[in-house]
N, C-alpha and C. Protein backbone atom coordinates (compact mmCIF):
# COMPACT_ATOMS: atom_id res chain seq x y z
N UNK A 1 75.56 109.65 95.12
CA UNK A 1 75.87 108.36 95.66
C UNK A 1 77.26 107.97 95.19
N UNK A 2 77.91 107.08 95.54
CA UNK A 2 79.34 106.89 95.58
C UNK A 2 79.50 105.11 95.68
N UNK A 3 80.11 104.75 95.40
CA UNK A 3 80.48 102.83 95.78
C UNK A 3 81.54 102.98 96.77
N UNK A 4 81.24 102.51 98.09
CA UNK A 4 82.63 102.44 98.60
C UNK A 4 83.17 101.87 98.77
N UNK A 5 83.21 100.34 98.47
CA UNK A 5 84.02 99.32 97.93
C UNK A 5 83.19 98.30 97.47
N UNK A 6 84.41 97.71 97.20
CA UNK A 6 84.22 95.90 96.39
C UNK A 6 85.17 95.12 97.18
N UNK A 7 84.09 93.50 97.64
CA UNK A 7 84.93 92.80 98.57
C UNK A 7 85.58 91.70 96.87
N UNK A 8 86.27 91.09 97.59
CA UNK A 8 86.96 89.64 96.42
C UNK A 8 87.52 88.89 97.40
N UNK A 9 86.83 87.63 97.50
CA UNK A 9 87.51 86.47 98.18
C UNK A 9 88.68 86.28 97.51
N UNK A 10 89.80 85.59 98.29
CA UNK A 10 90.94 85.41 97.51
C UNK A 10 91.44 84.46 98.40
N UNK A 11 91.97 83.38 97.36
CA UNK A 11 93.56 82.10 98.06
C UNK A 11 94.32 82.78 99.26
N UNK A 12 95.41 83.29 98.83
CA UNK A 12 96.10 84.09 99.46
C UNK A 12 95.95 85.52 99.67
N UNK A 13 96.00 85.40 101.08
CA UNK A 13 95.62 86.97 101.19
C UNK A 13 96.69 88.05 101.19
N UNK A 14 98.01 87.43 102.15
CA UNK A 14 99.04 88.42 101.36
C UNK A 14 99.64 88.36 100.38
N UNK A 15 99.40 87.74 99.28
CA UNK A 15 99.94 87.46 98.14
C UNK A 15 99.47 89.05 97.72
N UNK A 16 97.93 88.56 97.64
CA UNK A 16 96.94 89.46 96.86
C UNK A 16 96.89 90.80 97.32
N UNK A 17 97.53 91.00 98.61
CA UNK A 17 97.51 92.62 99.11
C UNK A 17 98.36 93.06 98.40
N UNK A 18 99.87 92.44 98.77
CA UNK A 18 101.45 92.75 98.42
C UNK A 18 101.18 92.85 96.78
N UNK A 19 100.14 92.10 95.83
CA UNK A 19 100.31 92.85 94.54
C UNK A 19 99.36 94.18 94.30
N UNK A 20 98.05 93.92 95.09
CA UNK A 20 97.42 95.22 94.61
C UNK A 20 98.19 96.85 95.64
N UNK A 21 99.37 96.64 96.27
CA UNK A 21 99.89 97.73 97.22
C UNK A 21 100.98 97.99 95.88
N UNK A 22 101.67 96.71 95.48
CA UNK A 22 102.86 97.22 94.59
C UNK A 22 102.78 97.88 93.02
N UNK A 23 101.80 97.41 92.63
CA UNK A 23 101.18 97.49 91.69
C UNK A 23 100.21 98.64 91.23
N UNK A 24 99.28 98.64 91.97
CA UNK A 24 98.08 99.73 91.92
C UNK A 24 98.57 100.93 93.25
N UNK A 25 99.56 100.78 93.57
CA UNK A 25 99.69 101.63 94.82
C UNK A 25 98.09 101.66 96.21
N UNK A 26 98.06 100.39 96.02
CA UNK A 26 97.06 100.63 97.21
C UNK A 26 97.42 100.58 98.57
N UNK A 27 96.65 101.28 99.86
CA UNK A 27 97.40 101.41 101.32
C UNK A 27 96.10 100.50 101.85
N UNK A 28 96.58 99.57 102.69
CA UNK A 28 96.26 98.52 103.30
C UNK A 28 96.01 99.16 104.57
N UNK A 29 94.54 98.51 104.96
CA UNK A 29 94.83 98.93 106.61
C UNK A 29 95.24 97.54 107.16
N UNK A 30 95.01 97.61 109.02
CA UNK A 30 95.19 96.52 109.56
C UNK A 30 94.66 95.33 109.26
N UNK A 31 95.14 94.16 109.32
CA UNK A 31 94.66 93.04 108.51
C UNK A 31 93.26 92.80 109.78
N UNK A 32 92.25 92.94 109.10
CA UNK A 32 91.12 92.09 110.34
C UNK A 32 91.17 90.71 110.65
N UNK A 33 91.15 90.13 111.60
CA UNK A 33 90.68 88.29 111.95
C UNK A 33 89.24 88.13 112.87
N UNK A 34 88.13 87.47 112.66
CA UNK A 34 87.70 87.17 113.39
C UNK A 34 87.57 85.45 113.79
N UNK A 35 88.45 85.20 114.98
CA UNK A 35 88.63 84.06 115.24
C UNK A 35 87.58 83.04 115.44
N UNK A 36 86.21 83.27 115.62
CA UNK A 36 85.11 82.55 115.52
C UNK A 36 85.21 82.05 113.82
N UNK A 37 84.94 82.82 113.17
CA UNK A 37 84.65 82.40 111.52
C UNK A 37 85.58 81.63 110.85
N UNK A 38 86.95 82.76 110.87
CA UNK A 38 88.06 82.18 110.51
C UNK A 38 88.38 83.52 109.29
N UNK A 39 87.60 84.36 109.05
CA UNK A 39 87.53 85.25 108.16
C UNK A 39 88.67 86.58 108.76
N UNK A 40 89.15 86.84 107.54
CA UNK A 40 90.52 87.58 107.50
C UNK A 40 90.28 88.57 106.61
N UNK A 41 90.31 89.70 106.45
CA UNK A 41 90.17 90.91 105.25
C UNK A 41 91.27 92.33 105.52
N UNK A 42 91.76 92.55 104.36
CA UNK A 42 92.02 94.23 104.25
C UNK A 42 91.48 94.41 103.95
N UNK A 43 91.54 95.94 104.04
CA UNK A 43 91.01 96.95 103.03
C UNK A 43 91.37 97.57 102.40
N UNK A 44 91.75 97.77 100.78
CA UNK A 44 93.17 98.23 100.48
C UNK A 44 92.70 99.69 99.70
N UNK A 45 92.75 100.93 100.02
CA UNK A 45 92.78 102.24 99.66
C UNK A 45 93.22 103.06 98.51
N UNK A 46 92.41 103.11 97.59
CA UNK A 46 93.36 103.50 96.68
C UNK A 46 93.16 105.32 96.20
N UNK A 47 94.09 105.97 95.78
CA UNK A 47 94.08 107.29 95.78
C UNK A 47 92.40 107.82 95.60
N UNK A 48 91.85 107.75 95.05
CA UNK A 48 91.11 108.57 94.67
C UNK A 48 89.94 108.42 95.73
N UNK A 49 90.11 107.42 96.33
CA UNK A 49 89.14 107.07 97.65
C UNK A 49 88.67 105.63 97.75
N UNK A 50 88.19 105.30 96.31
CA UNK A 50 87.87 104.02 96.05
C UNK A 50 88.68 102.74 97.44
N UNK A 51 88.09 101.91 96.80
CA UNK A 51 88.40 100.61 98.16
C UNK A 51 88.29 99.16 97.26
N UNK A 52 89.19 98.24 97.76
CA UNK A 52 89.01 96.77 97.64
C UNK A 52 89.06 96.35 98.84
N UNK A 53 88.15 95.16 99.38
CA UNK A 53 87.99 94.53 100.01
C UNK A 53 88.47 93.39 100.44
N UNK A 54 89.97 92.68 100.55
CA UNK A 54 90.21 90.99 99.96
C UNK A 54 90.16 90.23 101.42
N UNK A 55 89.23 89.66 101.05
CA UNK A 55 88.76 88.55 102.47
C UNK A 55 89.28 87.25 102.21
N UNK A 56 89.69 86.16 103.04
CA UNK A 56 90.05 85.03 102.77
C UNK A 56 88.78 84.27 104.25
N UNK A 57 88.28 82.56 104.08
CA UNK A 57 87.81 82.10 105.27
C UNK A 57 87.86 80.66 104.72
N UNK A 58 88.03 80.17 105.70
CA UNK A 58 88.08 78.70 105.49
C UNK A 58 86.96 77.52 104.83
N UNK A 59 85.40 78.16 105.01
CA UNK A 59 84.81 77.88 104.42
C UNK A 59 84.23 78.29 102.85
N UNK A 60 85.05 78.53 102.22
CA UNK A 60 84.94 79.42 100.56
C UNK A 60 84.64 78.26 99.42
N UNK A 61 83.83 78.23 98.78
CA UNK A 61 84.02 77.23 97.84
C UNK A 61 84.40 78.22 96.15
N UNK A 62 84.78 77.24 95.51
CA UNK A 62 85.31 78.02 93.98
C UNK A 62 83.48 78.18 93.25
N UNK A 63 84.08 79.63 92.50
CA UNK A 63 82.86 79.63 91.81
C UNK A 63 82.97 78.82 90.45
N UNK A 64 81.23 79.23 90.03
CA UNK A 64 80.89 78.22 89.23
C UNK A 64 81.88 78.20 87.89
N UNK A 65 82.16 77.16 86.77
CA UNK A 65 83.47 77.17 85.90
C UNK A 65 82.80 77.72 84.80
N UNK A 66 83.56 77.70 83.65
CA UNK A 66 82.92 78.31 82.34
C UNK A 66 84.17 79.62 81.95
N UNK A 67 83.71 80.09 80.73
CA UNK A 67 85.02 80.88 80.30
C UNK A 67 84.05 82.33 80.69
N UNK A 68 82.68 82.44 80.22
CA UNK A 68 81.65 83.74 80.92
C UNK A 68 80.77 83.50 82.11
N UNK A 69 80.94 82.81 83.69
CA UNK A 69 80.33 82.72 84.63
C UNK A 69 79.55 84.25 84.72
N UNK A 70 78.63 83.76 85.73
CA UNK A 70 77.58 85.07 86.09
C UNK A 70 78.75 85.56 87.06
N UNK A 71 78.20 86.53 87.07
CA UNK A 71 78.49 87.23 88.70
C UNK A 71 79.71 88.39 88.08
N UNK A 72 80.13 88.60 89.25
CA UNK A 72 81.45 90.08 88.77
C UNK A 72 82.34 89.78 87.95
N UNK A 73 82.72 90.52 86.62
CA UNK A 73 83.57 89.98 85.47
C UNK A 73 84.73 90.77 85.93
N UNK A 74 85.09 91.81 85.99
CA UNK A 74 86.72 92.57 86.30
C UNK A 74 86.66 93.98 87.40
N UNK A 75 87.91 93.83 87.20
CA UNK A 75 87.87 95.36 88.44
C UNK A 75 88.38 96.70 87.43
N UNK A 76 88.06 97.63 86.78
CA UNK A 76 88.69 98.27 85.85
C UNK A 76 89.59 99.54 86.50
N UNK A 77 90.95 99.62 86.61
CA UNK A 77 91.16 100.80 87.03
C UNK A 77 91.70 101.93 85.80
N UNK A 78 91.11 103.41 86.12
CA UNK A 78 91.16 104.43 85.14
C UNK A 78 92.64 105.18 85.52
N UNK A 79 93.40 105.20 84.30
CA UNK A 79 94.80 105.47 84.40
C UNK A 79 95.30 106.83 84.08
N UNK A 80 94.29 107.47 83.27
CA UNK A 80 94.52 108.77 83.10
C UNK A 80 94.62 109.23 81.47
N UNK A 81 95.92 107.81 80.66
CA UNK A 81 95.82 108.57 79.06
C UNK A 81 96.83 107.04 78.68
N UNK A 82 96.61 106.48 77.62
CA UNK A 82 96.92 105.43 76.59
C UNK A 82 98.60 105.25 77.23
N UNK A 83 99.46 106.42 77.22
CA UNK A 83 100.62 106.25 77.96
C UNK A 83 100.74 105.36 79.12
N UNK A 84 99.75 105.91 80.11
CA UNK A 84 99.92 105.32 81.36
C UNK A 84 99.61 103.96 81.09
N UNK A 85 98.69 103.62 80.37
CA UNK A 85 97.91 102.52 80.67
C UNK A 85 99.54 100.79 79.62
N UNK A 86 99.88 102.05 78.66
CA UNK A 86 101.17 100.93 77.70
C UNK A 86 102.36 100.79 79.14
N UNK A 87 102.33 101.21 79.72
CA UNK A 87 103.39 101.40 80.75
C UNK A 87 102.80 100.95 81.82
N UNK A 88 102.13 100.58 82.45
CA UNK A 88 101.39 99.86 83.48
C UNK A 88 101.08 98.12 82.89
N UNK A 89 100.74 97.98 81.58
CA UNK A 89 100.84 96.98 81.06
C UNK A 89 102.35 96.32 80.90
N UNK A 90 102.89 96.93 80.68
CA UNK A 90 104.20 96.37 80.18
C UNK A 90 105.08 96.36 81.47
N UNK A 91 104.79 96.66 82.53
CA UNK A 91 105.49 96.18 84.21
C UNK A 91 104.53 95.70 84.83
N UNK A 92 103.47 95.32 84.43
CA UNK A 92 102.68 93.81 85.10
C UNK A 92 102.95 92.67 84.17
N UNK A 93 103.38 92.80 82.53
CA UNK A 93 103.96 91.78 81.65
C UNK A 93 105.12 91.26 82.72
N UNK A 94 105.82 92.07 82.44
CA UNK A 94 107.14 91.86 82.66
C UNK A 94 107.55 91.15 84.10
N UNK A 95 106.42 91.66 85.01
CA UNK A 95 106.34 90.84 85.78
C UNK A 95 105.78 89.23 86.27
N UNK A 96 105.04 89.06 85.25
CA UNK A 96 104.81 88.02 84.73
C UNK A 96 103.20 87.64 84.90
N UNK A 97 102.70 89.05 84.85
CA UNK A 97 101.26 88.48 84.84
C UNK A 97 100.80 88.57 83.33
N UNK A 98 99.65 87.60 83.25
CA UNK A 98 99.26 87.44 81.55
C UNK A 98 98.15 88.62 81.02
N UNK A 99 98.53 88.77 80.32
CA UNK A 99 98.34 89.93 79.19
C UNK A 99 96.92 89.37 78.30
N UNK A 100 95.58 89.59 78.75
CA UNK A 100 94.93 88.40 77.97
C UNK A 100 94.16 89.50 76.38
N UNK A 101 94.62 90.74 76.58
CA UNK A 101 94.19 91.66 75.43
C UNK A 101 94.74 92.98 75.35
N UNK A 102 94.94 93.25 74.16
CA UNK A 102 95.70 94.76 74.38
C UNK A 102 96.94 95.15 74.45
N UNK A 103 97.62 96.10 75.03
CA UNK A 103 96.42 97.16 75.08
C UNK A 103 95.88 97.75 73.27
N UNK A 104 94.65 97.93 73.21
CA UNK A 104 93.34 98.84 72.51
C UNK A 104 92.58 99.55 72.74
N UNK A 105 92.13 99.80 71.70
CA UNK A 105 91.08 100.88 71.54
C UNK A 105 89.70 99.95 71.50
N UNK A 106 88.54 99.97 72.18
CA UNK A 106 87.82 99.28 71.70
C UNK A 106 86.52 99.56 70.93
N UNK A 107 85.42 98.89 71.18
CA UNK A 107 84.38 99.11 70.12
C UNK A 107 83.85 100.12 70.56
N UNK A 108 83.76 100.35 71.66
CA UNK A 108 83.32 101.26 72.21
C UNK A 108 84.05 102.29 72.98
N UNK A 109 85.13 102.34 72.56
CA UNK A 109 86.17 103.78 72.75
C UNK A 109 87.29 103.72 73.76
N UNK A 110 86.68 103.01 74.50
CA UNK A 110 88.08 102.44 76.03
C UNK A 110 89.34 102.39 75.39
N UNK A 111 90.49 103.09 75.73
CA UNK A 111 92.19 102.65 75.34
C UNK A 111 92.52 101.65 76.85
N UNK A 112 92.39 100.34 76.42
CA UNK A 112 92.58 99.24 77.43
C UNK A 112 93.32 98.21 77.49
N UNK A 113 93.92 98.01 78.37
CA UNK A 113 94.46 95.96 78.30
C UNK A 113 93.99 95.56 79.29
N UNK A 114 93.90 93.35 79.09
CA UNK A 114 93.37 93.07 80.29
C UNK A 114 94.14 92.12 80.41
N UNK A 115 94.62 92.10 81.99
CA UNK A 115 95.26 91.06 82.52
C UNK A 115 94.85 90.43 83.73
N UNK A 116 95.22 89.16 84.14
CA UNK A 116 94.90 89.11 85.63
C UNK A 116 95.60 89.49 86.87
N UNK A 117 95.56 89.32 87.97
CA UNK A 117 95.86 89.37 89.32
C UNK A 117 96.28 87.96 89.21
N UNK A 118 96.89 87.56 90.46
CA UNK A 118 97.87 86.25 90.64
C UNK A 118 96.75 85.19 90.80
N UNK A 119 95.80 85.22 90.91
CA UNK A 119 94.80 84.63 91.43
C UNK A 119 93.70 84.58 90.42
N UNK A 120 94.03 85.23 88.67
CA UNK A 120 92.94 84.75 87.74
C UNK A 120 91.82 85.86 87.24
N UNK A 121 92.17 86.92 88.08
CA UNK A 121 90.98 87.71 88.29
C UNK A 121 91.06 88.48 87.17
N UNK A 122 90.28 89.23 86.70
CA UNK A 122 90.18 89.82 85.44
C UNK A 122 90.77 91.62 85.87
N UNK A 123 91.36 92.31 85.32
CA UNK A 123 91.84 93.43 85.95
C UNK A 123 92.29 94.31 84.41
N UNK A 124 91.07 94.96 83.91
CA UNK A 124 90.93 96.30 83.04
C UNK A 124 91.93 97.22 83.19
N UNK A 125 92.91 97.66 82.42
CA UNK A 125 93.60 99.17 82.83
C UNK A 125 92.90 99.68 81.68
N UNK A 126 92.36 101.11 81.65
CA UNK A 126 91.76 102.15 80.67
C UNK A 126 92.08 103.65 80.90
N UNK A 127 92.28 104.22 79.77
CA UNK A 127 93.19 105.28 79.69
C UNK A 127 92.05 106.18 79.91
């Protein structure tokens, strides 16, 4: 069995493509609309096959607040070795996304940092 994607509502939708294309090298297909709903999605491709989903619709409400809400905590992408992952951190710093740990080693062995997406989202790099 295999996952073949994960959707994520999002604010902006080309914000959120244009960083996960520049960033993660993901390939976008055609943007979908269905004009009844109001619902808008890519699908953004990333090498190894994997998929994100980012939908935007007019009826979305924010999820529930708190610093540990239920539901999906991060998206983790696997970088290959501690190198990649100090160097992928340090040109999403620099670009000015926040750095909320790392990069480490953790309790349980991951070489990781975590930062967000423009939009808050929690986003794992692990070596």
């Amino acid at each position: 069995m295999k996952l073949d994607h994960i959707a994520l509502y999002v604010e902006d939708l080309e914000k959120m493509k244009d960083f996960y294309t520049c960033f993660f090298d993901a390939v976008p297909n055609q943007r979908y609309h269905n004009p009844k709903t109001g619902l808008q999605t890519y699908f953004l491709s990333f090498s190894d096959g994997s998929r994100l989903e980012i939908m935007q619709r007019p009826d979305t409400s924010p999820r529930a607040s708190g610093e540990h809400p239920m539901g999906y905590v991060h998206i983790a992408f696997k970088l290959g070795s501690p190198e990649k992952v100090d160097l992928r951190t340090k040109i999403l710093r620099e670009a000015g996304y926040p750095l909320l740990n790392g990069p480490r080693t953790t309790g349980d062995g991951y070489y990781e940092s975590v930062l967000t997406d423009p939009e808050g989202n929690l986003i794992e790099l692990v070596a």
